[in-house]
Protein backbone atom coordinates (compact mmCIF):
# COMPACT_ATOMS: atom_id res chain seq x y z
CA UNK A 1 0.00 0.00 0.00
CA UNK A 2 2.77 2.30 1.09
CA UNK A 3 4.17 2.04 -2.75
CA UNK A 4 0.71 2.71 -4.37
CA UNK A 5 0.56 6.08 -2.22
CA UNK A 6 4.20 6.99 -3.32
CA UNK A 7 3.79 6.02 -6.76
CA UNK A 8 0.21 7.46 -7.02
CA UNK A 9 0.86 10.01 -9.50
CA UNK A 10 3.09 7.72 -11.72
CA UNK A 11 0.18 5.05 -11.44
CA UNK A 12 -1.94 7.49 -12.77
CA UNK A 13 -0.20 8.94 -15.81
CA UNK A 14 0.58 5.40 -16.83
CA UNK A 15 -3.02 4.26 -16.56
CA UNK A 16 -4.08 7.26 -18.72
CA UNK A 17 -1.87 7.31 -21.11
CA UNK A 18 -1.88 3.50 -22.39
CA UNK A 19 -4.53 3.63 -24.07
CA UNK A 20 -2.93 7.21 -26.31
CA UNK A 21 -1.47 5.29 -28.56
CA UNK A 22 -4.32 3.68 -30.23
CA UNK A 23 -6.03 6.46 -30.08
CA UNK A 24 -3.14 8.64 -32.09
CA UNK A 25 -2.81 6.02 -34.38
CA UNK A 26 -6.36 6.14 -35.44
CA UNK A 27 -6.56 9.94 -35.89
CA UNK A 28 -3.10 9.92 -37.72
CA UNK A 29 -4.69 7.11 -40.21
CA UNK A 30 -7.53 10.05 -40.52
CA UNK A 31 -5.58 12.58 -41.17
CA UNK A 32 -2.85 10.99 -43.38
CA UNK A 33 -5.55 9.54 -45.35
CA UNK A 34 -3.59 5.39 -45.27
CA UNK A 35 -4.21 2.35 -43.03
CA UNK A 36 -0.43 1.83 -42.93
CA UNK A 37 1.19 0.53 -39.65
CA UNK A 38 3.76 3.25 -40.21
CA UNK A 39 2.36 6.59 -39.93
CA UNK A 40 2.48 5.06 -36.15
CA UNK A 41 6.34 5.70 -36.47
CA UNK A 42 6.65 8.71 -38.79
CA UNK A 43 7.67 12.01 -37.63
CA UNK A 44 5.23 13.86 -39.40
CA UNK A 45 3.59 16.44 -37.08
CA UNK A 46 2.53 19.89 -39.20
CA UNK A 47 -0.78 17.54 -40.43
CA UNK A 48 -1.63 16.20 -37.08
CA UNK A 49 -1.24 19.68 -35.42
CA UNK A 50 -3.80 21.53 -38.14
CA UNK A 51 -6.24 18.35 -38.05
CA UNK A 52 -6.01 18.55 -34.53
CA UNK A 53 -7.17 22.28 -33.93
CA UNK A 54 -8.17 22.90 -36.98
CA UNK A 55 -11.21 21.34 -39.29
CA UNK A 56 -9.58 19.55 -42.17
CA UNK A 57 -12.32 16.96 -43.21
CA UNK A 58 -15.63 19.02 -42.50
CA UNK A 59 -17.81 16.32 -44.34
CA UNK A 60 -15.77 13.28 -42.87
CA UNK A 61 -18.40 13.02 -39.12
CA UNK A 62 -15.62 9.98 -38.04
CA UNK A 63 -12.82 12.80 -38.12
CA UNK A 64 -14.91 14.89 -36.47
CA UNK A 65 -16.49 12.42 -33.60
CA UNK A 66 -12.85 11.31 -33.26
CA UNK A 67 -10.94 14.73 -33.08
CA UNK A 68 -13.11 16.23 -30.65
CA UNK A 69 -12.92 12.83 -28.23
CA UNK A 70 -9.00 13.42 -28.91
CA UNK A 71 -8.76 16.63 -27.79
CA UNK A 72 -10.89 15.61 -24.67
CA UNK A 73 -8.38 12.98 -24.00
CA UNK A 74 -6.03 15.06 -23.97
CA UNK A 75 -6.99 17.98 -22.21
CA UNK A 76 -7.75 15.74 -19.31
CA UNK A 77 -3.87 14.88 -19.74
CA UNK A 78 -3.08 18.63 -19.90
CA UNK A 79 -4.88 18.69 -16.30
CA UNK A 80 -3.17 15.85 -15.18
CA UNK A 81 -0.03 17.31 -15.67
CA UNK A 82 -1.04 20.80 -14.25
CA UNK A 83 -2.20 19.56 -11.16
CA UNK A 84 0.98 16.87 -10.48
CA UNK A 85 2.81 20.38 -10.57
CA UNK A 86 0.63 22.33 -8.37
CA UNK A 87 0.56 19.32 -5.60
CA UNK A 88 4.27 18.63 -5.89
C-alpha cells in the first residue's frame, strides 16, 4: 500500500496514457488519409497539429467524432499534468 501512495501520481499517468497510442494512431490514419502501420512511427507532425485544432475533413463526421474525443483525452492529460505540478 505504502508504494501505491508513493507512486500514485506515476500510477496514474501510466493508466491514462496507455490507451494514447491507439487512439493517435487512429486519428493519424484520418488525417494521413492510409491504413499503414507506419504513420504510427513517422515524424510527421505539421498535419496532425492543423487536423487537430483545426477542421480539415468538415464532411468526414468519423474525423470529427474522433478529433473532438481526442482533444478531450487530452486535455484531461493537460490537467493531469497541471495539477501533479501544483501538488508537488
Amino acid at each position: 500500500m505504502d508504494f501505491i501512495t508513493k507512486n500514485s501520481w506515476f500510477i496514474l499517468f501510466v493508466v491514462w496514457g496507455l490507451p494514447l497510442s491507439y487512439y493517435r494512431s487512429k486519428f493519424r490514419k484520418i488525417i494521413y488519409q492510409t491504413d499503414s502501420w507506419t504513420i504510427n512511427i513517422k515524424p510527421l507532425f505539421l498535419k496532425e497539429i492543423k487536423g487537430l485544432f483545426g477542421n480539415m475533413y468538415p464532411d468526414n463526421l468519423k474525423y470529427k467524432k474522433l478529433r473532438n474525443f481526442y482533444l478531450f483525452y487530452l486535455a484531461i492529460y493537460l490537467l493531469l499534468f497541471i495539477a501533479y505540478l501544483s501538488f508537488k
